[in-house]
C-alpha atoms as a PDB file:
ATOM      1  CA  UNK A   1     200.432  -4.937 125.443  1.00  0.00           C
ATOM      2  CA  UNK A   2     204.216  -4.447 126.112  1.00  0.00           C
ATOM      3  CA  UNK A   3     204.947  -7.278 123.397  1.00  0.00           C
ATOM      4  CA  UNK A   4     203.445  -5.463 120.953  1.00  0.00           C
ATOM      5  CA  UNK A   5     204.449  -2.226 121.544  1.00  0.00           C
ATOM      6  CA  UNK A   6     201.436  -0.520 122.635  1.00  0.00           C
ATOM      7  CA  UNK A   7     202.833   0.411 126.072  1.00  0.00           C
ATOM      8  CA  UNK A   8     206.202   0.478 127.793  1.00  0.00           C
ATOM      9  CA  UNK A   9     207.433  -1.647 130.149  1.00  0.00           C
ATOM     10  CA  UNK A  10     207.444   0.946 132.914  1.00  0.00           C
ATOM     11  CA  UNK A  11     203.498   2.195 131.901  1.00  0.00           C
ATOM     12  CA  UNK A  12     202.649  -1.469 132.149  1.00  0.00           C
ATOM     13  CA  UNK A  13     204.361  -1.902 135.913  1.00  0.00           C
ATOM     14  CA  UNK A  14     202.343   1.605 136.935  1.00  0.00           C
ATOM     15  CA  UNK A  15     199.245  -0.190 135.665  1.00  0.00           C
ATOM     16  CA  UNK A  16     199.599  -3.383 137.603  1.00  0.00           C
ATOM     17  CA  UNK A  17     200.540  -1.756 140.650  1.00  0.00           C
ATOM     18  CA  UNK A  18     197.431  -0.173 140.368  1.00  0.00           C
ATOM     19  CA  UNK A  19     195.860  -2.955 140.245  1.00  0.00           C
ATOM     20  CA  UNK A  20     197.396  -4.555 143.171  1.00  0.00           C
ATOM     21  CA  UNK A  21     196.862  -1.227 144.967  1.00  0.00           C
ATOM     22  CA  UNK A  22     193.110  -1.816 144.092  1.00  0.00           C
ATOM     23  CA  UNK A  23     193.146  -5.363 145.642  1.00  0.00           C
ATOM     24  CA  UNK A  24     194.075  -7.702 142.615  1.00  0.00           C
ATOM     25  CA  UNK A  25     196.079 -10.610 144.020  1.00  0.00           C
ATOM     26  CA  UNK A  26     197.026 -12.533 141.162  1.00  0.00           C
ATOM     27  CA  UNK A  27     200.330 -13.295 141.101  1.00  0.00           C
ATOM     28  CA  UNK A  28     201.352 -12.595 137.620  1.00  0.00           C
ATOM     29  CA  UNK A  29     199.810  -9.527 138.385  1.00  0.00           C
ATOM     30  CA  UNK A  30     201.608  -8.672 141.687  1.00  0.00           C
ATOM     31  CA  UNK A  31     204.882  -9.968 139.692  1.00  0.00           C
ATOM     32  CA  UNK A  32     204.770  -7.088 137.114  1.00  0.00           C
ATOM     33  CA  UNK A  33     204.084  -5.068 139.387  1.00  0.00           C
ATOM     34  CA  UNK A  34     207.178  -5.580 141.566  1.00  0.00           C
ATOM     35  CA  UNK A  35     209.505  -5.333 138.367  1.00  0.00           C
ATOM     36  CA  UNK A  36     212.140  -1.991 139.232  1.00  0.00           C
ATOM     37  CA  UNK A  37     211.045  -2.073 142.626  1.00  0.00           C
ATOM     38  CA  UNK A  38     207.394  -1.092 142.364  1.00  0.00           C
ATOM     39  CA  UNK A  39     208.585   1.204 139.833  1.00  0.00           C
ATOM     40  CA  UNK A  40     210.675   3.259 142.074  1.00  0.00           C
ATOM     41  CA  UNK A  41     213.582   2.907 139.435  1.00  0.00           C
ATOM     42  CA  UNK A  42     211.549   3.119 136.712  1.00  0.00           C
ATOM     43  CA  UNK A  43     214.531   2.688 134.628  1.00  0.00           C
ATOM     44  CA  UNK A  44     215.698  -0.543 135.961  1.00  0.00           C
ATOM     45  CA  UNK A  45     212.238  -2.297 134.803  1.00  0.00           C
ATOM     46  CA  UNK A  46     212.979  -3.171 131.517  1.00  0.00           C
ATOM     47  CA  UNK A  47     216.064  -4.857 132.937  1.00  0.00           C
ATOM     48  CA  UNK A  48     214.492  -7.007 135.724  1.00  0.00           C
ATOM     49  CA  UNK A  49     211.607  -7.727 133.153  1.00  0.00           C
ATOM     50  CA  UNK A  50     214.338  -9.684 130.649  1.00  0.00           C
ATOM     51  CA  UNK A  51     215.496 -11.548 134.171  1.00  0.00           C
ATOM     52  CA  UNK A  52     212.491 -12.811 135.011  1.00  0.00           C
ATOM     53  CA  UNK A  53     211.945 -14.152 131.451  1.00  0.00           C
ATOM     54  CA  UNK A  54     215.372 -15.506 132.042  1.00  0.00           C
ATOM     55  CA  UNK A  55     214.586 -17.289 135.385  1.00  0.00           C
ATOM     56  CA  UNK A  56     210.867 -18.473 133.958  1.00  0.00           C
ATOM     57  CA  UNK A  57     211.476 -19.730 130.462  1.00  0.00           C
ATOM     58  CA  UNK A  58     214.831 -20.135 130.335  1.00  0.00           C
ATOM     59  CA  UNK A  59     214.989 -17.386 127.165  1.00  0.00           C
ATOM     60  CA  UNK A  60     217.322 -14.673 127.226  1.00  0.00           C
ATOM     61  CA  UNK A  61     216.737 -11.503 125.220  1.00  0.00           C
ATOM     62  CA  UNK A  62     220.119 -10.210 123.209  1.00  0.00           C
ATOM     63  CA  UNK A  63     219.729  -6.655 122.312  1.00  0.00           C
ATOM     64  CA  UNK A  64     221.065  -5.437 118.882  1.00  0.00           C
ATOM     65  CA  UNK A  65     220.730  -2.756 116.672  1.00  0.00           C
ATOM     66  CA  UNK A  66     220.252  -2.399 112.888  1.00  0.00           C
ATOM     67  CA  UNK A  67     221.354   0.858 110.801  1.00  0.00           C
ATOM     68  CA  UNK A  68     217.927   1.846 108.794  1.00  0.00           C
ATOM     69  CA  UNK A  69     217.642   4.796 106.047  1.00  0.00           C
ATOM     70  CA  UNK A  70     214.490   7.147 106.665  1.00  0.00           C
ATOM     71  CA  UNK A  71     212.998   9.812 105.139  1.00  0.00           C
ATOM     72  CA  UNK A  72     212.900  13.116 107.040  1.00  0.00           C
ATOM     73  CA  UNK A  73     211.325  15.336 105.020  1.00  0.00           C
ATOM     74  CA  UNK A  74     208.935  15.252 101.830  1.00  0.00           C
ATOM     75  CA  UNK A  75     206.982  16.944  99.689  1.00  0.00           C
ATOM     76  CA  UNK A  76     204.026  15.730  97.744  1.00  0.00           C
ATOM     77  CA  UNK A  77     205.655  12.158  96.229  1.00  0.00           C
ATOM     78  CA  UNK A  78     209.342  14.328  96.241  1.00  0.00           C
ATOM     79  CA  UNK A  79     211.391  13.348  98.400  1.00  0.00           C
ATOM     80  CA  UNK A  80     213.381  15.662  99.919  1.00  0.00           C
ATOM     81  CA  UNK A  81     216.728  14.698 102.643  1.00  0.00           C
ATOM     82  CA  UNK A  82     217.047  11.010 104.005  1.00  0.00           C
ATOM     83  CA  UNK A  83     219.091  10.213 107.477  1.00  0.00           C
ATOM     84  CA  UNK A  84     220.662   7.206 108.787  1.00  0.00           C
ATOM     85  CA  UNK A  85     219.667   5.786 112.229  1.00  0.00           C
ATOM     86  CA  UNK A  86     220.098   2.875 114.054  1.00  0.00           C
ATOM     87  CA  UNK A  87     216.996   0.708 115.481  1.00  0.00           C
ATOM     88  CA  UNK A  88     217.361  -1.070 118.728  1.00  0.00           C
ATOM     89  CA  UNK A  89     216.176  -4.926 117.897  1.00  0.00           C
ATOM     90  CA  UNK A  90     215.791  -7.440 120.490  1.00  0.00           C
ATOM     91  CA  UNK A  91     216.287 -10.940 119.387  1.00  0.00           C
ATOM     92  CA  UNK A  92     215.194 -13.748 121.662  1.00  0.00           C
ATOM     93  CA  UNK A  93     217.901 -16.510 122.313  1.00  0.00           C
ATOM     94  CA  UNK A  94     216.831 -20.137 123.155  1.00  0.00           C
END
């Protein structure tokens, strides 16, 4: 779910310490679960997630962004004001 963007990294870690909390004891479970510290520091799970990828497989994560041009507003098929942003991109380095 986290790899395809259908939950965060920090909703997934509150979902498998549920789990453990309800008795699972699988240890890729319990693993996820102990990411940021039992999700104490929610913020720091992300972070300990791309170490343990690290440490398992030997892949490191390199985080880059990419400048994109969206539409804000429109109207119909007119379009009406467009905005630059930047997209944070994680590219996986072997």
């Amino acid at each position: 779910m986290v790899g395809r963007g259908r939950i965060s990294v920090a909703g997934a870690v509150d979902l498998a310490n549920c789990m453990v909390d309800d008795g699972m004891v699988q240890g890729a479970v319990q693993s996820f679960a102990s990411l940021g510290c039992q999700n104490q520091y929610p913020a720091n799970t992300e972070r300990d997630l791309y170490r343990a990828i690290k440490g398992l497989f030997g892949l490191q994560l390199e985080p880059y962004t990419i400048w994109m041009n969206l539409q804000v507003t429109c109207q119909g098929f007119q379009i009406l004001e467009f905005e630059n942003t930047t997209v944070p991109i994680l590219k996986c380095v072997i």
